[in-house]
N, C-alpha and C. Protein backbone atom coordinates (compact mmCIF):
# COMPACT_ATOMS: atom_id res chain seq x y z
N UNK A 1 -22.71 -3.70 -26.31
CA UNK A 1 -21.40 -3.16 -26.66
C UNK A 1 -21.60 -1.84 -27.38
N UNK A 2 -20.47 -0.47 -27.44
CA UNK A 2 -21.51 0.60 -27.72
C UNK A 2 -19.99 0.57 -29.35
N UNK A 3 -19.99 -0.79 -29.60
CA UNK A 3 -19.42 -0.48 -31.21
C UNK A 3 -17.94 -0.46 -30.92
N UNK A 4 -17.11 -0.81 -29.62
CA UNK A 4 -15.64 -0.59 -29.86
C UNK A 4 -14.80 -1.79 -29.76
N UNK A 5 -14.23 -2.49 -30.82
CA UNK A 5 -14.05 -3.56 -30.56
C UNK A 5 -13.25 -4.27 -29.55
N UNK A 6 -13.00 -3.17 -28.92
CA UNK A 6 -12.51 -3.87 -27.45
C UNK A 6 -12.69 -3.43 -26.25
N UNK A 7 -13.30 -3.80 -24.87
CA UNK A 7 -13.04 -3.13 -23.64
C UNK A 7 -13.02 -1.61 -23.53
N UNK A 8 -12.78 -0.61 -22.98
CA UNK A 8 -12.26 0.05 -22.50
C UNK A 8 -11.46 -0.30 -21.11
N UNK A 9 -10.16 0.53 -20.99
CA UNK A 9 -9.47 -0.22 -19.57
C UNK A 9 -9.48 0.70 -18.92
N UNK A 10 -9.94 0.45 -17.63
CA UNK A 10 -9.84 1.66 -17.03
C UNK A 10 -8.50 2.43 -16.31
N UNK A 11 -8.43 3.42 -16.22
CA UNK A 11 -7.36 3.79 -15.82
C UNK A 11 -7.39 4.46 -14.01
N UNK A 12 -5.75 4.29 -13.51
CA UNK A 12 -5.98 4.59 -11.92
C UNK A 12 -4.57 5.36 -11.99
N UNK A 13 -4.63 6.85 -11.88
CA UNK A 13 -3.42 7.69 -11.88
C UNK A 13 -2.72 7.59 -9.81
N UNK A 14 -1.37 7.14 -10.54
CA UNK A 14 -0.24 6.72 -9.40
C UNK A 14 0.61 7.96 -9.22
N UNK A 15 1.15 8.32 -8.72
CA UNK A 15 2.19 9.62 -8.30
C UNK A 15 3.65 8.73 -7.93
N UNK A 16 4.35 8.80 -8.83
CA UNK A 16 5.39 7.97 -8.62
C UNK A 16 6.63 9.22 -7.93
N UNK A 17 7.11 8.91 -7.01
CA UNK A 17 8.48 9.79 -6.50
C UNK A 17 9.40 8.75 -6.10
N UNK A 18 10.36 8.84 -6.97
CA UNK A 18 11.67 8.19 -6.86
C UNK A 18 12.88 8.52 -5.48
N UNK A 19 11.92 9.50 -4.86
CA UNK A 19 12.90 9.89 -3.69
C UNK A 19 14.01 10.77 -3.96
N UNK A 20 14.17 11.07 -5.45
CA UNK A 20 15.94 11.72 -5.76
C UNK A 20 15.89 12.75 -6.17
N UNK A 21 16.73 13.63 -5.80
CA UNK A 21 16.68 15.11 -6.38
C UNK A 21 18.36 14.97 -6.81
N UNK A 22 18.59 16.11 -8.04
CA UNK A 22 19.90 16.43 -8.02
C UNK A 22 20.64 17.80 -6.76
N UNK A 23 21.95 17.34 -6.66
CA UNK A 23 22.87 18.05 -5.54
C UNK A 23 23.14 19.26 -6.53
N UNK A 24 24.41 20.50 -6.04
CA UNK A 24 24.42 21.28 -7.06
C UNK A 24 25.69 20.67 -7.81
N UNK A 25 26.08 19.57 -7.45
CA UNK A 25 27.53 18.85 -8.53
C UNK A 25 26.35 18.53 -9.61
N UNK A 26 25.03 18.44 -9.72
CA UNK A 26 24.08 17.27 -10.23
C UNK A 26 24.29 15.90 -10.29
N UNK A 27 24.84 15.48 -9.08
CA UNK A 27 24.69 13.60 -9.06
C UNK A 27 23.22 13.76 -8.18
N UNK A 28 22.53 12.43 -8.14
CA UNK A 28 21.11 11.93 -7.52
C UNK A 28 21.93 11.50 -6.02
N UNK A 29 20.87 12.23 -5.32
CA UNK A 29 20.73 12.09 -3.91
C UNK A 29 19.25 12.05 -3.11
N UNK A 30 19.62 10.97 -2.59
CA UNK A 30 17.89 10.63 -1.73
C UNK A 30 17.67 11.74 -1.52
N UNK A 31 16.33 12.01 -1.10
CA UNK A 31 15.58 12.55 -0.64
C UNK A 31 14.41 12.34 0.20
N UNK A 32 13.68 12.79 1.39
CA UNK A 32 12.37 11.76 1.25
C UNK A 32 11.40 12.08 0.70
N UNK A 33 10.72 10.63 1.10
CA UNK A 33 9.53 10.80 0.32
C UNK A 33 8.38 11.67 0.48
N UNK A 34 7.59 11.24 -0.60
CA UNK A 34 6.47 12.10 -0.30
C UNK A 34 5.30 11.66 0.91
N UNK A 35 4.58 12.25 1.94
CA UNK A 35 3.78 10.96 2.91
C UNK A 35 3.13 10.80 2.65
N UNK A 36 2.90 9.02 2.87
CA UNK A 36 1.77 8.37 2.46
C UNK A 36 2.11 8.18 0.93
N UNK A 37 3.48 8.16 0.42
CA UNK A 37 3.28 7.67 -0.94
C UNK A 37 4.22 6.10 -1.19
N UNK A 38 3.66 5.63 -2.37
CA UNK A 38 4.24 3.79 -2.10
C UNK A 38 5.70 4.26 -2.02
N UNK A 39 6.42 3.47 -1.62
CA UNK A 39 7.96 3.45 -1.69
C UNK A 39 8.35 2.38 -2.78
N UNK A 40 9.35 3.22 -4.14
CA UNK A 40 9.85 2.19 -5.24
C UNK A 40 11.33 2.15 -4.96
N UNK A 41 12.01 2.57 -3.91
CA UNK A 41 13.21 2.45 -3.75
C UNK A 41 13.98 2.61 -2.42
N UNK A 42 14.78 2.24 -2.33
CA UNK A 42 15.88 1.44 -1.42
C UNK A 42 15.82 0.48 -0.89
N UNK A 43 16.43 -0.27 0.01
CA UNK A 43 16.89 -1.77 0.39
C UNK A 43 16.10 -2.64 -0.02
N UNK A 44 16.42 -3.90 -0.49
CA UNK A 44 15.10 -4.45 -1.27
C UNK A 44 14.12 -4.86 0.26
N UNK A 45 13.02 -4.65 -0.39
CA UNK A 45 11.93 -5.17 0.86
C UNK A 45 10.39 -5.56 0.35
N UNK A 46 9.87 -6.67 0.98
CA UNK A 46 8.69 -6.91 0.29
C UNK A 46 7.86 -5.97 0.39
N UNK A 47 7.68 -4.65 1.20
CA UNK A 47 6.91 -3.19 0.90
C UNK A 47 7.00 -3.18 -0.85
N UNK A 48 8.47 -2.92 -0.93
CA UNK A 48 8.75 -1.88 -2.27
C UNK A 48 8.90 -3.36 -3.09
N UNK A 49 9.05 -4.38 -3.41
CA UNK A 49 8.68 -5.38 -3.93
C UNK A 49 7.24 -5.28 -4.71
N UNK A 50 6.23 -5.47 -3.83
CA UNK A 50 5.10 -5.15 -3.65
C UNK A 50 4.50 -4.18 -4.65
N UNK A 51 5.03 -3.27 -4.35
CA UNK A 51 4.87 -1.71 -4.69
C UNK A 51 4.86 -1.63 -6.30
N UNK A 52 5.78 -2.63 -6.37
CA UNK A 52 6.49 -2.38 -7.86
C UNK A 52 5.71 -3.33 -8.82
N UNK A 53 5.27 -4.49 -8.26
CA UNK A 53 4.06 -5.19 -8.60
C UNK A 53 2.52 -4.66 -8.77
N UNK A 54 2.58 -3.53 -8.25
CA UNK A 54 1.54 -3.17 -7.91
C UNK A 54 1.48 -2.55 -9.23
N UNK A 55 2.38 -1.49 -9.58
CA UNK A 55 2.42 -0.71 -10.19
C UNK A 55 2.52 -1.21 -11.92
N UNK A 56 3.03 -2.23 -12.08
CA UNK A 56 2.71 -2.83 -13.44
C UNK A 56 2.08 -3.99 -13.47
N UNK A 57 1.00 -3.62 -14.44
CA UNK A 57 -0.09 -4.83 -14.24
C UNK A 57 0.53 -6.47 -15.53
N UNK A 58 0.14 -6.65 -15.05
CA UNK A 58 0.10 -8.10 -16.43
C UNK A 58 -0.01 -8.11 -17.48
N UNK A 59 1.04 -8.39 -18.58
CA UNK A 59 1.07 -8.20 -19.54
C UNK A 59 -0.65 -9.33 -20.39
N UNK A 60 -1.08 -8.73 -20.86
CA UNK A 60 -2.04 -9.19 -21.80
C UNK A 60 -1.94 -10.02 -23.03
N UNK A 61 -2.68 -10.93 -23.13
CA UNK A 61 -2.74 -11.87 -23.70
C UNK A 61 -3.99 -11.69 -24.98
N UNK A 62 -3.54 -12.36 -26.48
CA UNK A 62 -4.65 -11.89 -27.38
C UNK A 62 -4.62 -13.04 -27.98
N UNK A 63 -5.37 -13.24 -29.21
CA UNK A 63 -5.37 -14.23 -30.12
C UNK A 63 -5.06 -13.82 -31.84
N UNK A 64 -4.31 -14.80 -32.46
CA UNK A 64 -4.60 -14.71 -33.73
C UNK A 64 -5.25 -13.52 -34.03
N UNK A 65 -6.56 -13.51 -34.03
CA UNK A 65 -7.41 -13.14 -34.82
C UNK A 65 -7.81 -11.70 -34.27
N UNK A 66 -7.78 -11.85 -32.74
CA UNK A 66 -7.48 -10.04 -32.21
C UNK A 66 -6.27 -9.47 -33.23
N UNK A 67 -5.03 -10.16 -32.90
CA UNK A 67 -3.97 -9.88 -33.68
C UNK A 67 -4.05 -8.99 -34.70
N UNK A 68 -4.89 -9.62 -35.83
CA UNK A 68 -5.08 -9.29 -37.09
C UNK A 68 -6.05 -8.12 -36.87
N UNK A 69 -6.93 -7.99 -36.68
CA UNK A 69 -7.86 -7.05 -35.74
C UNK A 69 -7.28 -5.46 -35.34
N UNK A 70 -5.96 -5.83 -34.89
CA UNK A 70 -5.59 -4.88 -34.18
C UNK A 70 -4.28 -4.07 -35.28
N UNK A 71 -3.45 -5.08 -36.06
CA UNK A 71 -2.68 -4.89 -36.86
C UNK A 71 -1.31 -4.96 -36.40
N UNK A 72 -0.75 -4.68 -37.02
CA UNK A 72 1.26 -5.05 -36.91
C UNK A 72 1.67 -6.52 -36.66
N UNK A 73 2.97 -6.52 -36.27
CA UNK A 73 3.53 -7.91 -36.41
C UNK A 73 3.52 -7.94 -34.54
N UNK A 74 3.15 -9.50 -34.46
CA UNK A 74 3.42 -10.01 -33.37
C UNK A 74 4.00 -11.31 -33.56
N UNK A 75 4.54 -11.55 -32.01
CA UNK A 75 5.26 -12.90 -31.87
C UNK A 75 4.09 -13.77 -31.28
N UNK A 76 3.87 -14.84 -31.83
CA UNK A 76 3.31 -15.80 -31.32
C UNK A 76 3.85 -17.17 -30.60
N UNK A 77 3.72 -17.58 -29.57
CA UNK A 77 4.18 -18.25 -29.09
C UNK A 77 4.32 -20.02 -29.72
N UNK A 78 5.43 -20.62 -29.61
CA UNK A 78 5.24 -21.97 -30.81
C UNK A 78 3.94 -22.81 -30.88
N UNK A 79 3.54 -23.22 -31.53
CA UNK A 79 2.46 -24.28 -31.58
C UNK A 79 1.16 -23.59 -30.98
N UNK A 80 0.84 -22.10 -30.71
CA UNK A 80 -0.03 -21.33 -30.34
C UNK A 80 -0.31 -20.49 -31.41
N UNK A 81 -1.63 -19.93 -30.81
CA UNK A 81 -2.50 -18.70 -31.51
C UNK A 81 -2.65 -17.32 -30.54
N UNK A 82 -1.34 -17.74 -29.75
CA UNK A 82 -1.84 -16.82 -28.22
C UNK A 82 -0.34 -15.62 -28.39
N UNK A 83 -0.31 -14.47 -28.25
CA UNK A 83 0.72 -13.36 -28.46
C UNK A 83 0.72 -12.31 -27.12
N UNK A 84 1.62 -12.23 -26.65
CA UNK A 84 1.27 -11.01 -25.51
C UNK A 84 1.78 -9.74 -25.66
N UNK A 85 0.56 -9.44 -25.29
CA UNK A 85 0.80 -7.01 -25.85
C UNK A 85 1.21 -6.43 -24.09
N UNK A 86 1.75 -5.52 -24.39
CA UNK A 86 1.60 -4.69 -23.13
C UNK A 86 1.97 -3.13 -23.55
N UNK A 87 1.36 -2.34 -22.59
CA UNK A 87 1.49 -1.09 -23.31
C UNK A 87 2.74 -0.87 -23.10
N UNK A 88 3.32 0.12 -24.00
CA UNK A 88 4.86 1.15 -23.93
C UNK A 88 5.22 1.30 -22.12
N UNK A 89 4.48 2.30 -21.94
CA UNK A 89 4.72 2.83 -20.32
C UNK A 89 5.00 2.07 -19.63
N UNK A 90 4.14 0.60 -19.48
CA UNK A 90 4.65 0.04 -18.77
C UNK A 90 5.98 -0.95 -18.79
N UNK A 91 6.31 -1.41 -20.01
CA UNK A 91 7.53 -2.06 -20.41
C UNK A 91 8.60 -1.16 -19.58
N UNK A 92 8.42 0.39 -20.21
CA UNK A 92 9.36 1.54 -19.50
C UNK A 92 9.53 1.11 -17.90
N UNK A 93 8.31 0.98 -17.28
CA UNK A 93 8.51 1.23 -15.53
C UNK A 93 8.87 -0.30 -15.49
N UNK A 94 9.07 -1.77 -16.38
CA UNK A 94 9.45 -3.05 -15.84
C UNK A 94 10.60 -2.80 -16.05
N UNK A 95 11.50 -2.48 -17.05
CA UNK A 95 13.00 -1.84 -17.22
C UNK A 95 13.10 -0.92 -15.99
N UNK A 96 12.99 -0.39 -15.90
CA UNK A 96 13.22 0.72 -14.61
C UNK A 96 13.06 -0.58 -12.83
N UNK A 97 12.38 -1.20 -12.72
CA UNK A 97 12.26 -2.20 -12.06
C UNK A 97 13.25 -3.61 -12.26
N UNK A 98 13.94 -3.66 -13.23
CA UNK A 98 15.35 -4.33 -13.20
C UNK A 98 16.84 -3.64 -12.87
N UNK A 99 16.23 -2.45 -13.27
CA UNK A 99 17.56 -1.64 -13.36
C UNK A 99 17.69 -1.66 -11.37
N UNK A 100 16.67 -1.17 -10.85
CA UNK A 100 16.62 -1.43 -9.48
C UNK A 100 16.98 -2.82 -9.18
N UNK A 101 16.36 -3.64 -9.15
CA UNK A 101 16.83 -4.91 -9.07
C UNK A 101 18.19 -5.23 -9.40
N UNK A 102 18.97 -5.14 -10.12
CA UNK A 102 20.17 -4.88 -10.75
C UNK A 102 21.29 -4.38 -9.71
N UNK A 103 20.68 -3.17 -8.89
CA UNK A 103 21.51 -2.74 -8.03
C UNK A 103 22.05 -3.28 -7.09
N UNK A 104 20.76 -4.17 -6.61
CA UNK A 104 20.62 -5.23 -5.03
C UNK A 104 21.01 -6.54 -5.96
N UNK A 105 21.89 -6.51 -6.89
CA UNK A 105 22.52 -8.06 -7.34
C UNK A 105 22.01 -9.38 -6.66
N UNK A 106 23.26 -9.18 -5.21
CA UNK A 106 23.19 -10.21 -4.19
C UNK A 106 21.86 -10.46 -4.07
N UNK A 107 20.74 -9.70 -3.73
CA UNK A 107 19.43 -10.35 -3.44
C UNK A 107 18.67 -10.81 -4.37
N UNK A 108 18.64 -10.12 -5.79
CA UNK A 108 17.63 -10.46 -6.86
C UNK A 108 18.64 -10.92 -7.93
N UNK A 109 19.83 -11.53 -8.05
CA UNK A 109 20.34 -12.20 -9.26
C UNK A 109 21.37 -13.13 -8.19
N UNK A 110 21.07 -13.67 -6.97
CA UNK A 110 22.38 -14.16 -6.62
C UNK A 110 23.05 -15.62 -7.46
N UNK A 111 22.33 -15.94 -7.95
CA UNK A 111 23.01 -16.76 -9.10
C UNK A 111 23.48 -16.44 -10.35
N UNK A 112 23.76 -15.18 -10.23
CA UNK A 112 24.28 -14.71 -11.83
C UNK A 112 23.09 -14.36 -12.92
N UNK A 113 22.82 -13.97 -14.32
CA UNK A 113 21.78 -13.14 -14.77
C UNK A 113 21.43 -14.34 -15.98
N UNK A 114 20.40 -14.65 -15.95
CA UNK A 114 19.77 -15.65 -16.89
C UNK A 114 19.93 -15.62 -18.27
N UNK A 115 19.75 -16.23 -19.28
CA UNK A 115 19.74 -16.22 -20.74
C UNK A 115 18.30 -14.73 -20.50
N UNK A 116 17.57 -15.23 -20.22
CA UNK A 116 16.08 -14.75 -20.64
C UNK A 116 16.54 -12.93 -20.13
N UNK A 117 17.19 -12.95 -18.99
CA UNK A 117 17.77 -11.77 -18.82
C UNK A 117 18.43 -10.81 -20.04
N UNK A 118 19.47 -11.63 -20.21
CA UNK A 118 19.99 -10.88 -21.17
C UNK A 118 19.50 -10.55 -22.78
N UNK A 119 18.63 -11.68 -23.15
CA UNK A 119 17.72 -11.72 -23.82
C UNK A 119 16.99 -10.03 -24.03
N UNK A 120 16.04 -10.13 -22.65
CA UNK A 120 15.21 -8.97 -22.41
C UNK A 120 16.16 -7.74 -22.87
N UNK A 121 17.32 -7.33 -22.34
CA UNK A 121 17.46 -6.18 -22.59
C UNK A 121 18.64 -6.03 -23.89
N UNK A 122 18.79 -7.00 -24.40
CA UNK A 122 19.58 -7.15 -26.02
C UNK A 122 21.16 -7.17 -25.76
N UNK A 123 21.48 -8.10 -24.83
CA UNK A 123 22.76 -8.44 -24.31
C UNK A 123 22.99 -9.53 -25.53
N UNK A 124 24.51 -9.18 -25.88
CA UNK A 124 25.19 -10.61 -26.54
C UNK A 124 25.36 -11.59 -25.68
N UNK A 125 25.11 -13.33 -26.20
CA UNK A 125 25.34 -13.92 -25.94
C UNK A 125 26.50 -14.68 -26.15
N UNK A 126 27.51 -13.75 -26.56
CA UNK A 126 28.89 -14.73 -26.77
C UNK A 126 29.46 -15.21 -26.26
N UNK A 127 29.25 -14.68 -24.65
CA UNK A 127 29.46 -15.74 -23.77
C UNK A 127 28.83 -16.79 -22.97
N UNK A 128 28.94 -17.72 -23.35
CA UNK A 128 28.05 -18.89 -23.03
C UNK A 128 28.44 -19.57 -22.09
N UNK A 129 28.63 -18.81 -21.17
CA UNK A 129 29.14 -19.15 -19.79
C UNK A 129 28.47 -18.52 -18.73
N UNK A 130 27.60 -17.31 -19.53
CA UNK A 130 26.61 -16.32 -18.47
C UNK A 130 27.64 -14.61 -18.64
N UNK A 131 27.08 -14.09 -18.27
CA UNK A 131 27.38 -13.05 -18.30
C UNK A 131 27.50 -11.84 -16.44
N UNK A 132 28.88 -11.25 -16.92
CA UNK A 132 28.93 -10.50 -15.35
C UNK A 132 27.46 -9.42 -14.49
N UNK A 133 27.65 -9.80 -13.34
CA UNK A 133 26.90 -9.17 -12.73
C UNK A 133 26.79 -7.37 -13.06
N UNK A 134 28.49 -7.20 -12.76
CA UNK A 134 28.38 -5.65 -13.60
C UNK A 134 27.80 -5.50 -14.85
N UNK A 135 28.14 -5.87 -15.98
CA UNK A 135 28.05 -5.68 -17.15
C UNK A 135 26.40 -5.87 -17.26
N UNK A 136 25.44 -6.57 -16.59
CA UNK A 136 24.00 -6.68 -16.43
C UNK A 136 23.86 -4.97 -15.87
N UNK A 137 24.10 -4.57 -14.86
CA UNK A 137 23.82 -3.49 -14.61
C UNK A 137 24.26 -2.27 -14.96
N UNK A 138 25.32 -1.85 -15.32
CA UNK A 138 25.81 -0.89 -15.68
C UNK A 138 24.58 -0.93 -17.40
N UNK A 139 24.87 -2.46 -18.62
CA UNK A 139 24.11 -2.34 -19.45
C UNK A 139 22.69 -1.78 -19.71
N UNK A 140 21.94 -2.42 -18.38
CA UNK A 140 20.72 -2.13 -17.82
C UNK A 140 20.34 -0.52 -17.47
N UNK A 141 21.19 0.15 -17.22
CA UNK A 141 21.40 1.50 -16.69
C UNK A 141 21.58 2.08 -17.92
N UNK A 142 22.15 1.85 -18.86
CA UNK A 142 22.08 2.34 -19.91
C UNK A 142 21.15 2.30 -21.37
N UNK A 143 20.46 1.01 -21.05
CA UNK A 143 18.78 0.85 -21.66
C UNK A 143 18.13 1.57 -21.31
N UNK A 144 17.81 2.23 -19.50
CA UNK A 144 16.77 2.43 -19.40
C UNK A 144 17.08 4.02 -19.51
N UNK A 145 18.22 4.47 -19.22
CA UNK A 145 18.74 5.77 -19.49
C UNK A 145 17.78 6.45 -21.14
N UNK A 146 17.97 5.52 -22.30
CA UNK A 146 18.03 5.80 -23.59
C UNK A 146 16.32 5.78 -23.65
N UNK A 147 15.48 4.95 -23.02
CA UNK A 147 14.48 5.06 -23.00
C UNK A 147 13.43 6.31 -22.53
N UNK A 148 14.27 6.98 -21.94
CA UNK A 148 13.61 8.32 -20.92
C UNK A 148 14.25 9.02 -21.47
């Protein structure tokens, strides 16, 4: 070990193109893509499914004692010593990957948007009946807006 107490990770630079340029009103309008680059958007499809998986890896798993190691507050899971980190960037591109999801409702929420959903992006739960499909996305659109 050359003294660092953890790994190095290696890194693999992606070229992300969203396909969108602004018009001269400035609303977003497709565009195509770049060739030969992954596709992260339009109709849902297991390509761009895929793609989007590809592109954020697994959130990481530590212990206690890394924990302490590493410093700040973490959540630990009940009756565990086990906490999961993930870097900034990528939290950013899994928000950005609901907000998409979000759009295609019918395909990726057709039962309406989960506790754990609304959870994730700091939705009230006052209604305990579930919450609207709009109000998930439009909200969602406006998380990830504030984040960028």
């Amino acid at each position: 070990m050359d003294g660092a107490p953890f790994p190095t990770l290696s890194v693999e630079r992606v070229q992300f193109d969203a396909g969108l340029e602004l018009d001269a009103n400035g609303d977003p309008v497709r565009t195509p893509s770049m060739q030969g680059a992954p596709q992260y958007v339009g109709q849902p499809s297991d390509e761009i499914d895929t793609n989007w998986d590809l592109l954020i890896p697994s959130d990481m798993n530590i212990t206690r004692d890394e924990a302490e190691q590493i410093g700040g507050a973490f959540y630990f899971y009940p009756d565990t010593d086990i906490a999961t980190i993930e870097i900034s960037t990528f939290h950013v591109l899994h928000c950005l990957d609901e907000v998409r999801q979000s759009v295609y409702w019918q395909t990726y929420l057709p039962d309406g948007v989960t506790k754990l959903q609304q959870v994730h992006v700091g939705m009230s739960s006052e209604n305990k009946s579930g919450i609207s499909k709009k109000k998930h996305v439009l909200t969602m659109k406006q998380t990830t807006a504030s984040m960028l």
